[in-house]
Protein backbone atom coordinates (compact mmCIF):
# COMPACT_ATOMS: atom_id res chain seq x y z
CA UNK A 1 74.96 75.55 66.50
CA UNK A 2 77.60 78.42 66.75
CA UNK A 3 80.91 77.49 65.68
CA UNK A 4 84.06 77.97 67.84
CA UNK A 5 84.47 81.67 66.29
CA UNK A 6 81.24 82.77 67.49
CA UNK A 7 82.15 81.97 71.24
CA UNK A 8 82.37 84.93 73.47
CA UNK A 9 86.30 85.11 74.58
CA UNK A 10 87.16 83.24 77.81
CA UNK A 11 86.89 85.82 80.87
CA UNK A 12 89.01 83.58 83.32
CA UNK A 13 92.09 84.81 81.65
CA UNK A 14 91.52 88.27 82.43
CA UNK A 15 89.50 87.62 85.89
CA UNK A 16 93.12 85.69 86.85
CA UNK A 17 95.44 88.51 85.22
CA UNK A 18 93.13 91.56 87.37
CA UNK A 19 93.96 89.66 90.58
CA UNK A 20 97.10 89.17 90.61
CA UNK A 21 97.57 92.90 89.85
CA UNK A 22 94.99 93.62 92.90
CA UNK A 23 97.53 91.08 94.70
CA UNK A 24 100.40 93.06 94.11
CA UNK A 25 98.97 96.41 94.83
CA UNK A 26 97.37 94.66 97.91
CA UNK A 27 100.68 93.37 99.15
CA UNK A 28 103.01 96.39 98.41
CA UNK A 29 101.09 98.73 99.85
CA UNK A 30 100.78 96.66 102.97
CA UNK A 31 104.55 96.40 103.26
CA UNK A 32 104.27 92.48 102.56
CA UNK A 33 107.04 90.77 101.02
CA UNK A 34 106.08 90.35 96.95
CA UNK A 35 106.69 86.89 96.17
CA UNK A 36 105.33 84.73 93.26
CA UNK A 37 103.72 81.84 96.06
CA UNK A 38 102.45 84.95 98.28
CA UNK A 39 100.86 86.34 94.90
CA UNK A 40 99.58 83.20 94.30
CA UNK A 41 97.86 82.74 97.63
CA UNK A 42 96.73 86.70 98.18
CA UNK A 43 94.94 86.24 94.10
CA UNK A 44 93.70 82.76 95.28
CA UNK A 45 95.03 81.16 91.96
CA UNK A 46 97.71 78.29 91.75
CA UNK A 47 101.38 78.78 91.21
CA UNK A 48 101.04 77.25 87.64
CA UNK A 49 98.09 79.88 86.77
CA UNK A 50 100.63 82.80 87.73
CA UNK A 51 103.52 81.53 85.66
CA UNK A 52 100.56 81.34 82.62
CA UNK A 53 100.73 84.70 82.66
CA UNK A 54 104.06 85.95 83.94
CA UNK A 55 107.63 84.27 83.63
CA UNK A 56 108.06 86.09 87.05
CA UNK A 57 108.05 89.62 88.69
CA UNK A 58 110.04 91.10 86.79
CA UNK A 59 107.29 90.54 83.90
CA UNK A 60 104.69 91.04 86.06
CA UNK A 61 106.08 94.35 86.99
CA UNK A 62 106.59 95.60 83.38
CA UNK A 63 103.16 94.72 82.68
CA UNK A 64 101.90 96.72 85.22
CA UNK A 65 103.32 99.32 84.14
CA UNK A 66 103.20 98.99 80.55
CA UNK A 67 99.88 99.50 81.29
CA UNK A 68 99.82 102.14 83.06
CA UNK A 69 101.83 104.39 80.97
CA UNK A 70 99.92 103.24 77.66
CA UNK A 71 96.70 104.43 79.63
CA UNK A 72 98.80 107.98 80.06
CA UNK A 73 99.94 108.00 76.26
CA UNK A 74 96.16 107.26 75.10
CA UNK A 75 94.69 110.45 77.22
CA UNK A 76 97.40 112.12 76.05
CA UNK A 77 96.44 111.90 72.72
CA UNK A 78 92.95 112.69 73.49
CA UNK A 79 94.31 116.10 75.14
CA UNK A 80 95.88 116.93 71.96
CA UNK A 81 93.17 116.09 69.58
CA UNK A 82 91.54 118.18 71.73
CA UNK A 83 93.57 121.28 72.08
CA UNK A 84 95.22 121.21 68.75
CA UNK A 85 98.99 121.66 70.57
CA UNK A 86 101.46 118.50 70.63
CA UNK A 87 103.47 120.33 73.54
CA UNK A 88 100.01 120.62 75.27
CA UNK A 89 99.90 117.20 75.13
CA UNK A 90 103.34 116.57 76.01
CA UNK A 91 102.61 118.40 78.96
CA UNK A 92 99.61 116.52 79.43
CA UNK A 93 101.57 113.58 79.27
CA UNK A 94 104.09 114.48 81.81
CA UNK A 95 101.04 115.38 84.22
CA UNK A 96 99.76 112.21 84.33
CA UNK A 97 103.04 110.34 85.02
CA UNK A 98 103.10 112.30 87.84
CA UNK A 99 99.27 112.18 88.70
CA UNK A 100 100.01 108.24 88.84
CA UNK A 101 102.84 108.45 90.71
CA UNK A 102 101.31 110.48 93.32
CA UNK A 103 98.03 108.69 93.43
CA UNK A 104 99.87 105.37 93.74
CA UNK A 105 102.82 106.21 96.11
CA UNK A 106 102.13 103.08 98.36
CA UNK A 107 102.27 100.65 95.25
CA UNK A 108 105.50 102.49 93.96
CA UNK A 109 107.29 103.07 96.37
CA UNK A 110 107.15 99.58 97.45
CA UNK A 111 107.97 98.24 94.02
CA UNK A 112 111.11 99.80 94.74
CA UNK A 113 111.72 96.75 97.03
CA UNK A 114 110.55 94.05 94.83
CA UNK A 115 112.95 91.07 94.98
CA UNK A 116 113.31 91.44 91.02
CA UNK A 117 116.52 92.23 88.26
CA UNK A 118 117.63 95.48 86.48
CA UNK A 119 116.02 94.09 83.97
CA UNK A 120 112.77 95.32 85.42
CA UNK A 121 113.56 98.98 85.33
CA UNK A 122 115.14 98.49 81.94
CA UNK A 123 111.78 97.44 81.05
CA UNK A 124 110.24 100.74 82.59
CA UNK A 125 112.94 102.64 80.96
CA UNK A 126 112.29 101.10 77.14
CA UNK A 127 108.49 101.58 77.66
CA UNK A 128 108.77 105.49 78.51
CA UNK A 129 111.12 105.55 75.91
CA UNK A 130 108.97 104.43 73.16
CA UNK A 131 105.92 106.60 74.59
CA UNK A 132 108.54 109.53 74.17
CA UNK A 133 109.68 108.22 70.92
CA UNK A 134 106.18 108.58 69.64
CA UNK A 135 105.87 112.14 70.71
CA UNK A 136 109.07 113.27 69.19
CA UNK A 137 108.36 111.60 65.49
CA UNK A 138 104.68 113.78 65.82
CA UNK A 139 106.68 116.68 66.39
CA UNK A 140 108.55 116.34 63.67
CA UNK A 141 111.02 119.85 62.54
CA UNK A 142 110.46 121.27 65.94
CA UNK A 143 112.48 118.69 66.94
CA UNK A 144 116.40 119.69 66.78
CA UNK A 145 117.86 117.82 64.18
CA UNK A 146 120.72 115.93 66.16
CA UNK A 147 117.89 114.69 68.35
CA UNK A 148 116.03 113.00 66.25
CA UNK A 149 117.18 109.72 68.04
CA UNK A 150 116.18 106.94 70.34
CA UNK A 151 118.13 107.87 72.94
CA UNK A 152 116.68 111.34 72.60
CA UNK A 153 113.47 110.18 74.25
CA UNK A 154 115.25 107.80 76.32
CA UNK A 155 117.36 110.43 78.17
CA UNK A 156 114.42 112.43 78.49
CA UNK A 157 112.47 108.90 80.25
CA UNK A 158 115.10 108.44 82.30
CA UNK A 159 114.95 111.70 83.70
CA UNK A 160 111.84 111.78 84.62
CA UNK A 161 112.24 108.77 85.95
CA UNK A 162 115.11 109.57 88.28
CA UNK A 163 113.12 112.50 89.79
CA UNK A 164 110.11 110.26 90.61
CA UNK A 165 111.99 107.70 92.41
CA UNK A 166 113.80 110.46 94.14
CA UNK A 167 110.19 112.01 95.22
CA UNK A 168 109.18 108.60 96.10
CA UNK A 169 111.65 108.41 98.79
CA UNK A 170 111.92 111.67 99.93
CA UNK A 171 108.09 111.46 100.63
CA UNK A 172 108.10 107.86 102.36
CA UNK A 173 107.91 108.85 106.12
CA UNK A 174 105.07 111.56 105.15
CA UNK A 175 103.19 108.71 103.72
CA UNK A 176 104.10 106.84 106.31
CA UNK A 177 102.57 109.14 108.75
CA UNK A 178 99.35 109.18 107.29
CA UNK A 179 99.99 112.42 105.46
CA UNK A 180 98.37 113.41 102.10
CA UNK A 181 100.78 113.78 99.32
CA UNK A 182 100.79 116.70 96.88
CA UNK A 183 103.34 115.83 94.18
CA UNK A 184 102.93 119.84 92.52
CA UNK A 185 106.66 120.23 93.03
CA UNK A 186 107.70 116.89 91.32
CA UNK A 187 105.90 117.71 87.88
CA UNK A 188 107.13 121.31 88.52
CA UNK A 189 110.47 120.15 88.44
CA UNK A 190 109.99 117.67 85.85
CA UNK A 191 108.55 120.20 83.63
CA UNK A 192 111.31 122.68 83.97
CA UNK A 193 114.14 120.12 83.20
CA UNK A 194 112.50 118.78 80.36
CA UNK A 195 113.43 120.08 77.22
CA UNK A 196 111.85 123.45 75.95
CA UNK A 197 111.06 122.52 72.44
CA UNK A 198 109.67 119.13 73.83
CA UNK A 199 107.10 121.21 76.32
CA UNK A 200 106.71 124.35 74.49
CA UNK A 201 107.97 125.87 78.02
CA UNK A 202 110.96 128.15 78.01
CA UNK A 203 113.21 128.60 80.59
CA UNK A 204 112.39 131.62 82.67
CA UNK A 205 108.03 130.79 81.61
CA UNK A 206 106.10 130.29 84.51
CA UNK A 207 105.26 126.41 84.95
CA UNK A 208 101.39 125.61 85.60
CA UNK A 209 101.83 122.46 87.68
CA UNK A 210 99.38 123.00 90.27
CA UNK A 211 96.35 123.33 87.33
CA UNK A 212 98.09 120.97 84.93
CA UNK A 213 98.14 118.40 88.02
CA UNK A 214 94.57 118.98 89.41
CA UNK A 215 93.13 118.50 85.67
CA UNK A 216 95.40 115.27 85.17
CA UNK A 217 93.87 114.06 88.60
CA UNK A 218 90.36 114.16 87.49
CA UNK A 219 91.33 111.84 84.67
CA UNK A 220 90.78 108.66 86.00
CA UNK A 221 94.20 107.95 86.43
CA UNK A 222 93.02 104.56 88.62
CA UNK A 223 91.95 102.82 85.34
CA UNK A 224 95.13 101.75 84.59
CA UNK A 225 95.96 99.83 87.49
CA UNK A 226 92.38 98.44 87.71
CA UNK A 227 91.78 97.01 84.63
């Protein structure tokens, strides 16, 4: 008889977890109003399964993105195993924030009216920050030595966080319309304000968004959101 360590893990969990992600895509992107009882009822689970798994949206929403942006960091990596360049992969990195942001406009954008705290995008903010954090220890003496810091990688989250929330709203009513988003001149932009010894790209070098963006699109970058 196999004992209790033998036993396969317990899918329902995860099945539950997936669909109340689904849910929230599902409901954002459908301008519905993102509660935890419409959750509940768009996932088909109970109240009390939700709040099993999240104290409430503003959890919900940093797990969401959490991972996402740990799916990022991982193919990141990959890049840079592969192409033997840490700013390669930096750049890689910043390409798929942006890939992600563009390919899920509808579920971001929404977000943005989620009935949750600060706390949320403090939770954002922390996350990027310790994805940035990462980079700049593996960098090591190219990194300027009064930047070695936290808030080194947190000023540089927050930036390109500002810029993607700005894109996000100045391309609402052309998602709106139906139109199909190209988000070349957000990376663009936050390529060229990022620091030059973080990217490798100096100030007057020309900026490869359009490739860097079309590679970072073939990358899957749905898996994060659909796991």
């Amino acid at each position: 008889m196999p004992s209790m360590s033998d036993r396969a893990p317990d899918p329902r969990p995860a099945r539950t977890k997936a669909a109340i992600f689904a849910a929230a895509r599902d409901l954002t992107a459908l301008d519905g109003e993102v509660t935890v009882n419409a959750l509940a009822k768009r996932a088909g689970v109970s109240r009390a399964a939700f709040y099993s798994h999240f104290s409430g949206l503003d959890h919900l929403m940093g797990a969401m993105l959490q991972q996402m942006f740990d799916a990022a960091w991982k193919r990141g990596v990959v890049f840079s195993q592969e192409k033997q360049s840490l700013q390669d992969a930096v750049q890689f990195g910043f390409g798929m924030f942006v890939a992600y942001v563009e390919r899920h406009h509808a579920f971001l954008r929404g977000a943005l009216d989620w009935k949750f705290s600060h706390r949320t995008f403090m939770i954002l903010v922390d996350t990027m920050t310790k994805l940035h954090g990462e980079a700049l220890t593996r960098l090591g003496d190219r990194v300027p030595v009064r930047l070695r810091t936290e808030s080194a990688g947190r000023s540089i989250a927050g930036s390109a966080l500002a810029l993607a929330a700005q894109w996000l709203v100045e391309t609402e009513q052309r998602a709106t319309e139906g139109e199909s988003l190209d988000a070349t001149s957000l990376l663009e932009t936050v390529l060229a304000f990022a620091p030059s010894w973080y990217t490798g790209i100096g100030p007057e070098d020309p900026i490869a968004a359009a490739e860097l963006l079309a590679l970072c699109r073939t990358a899957d970058p749905d898996d994060a959101l659909e796991d």
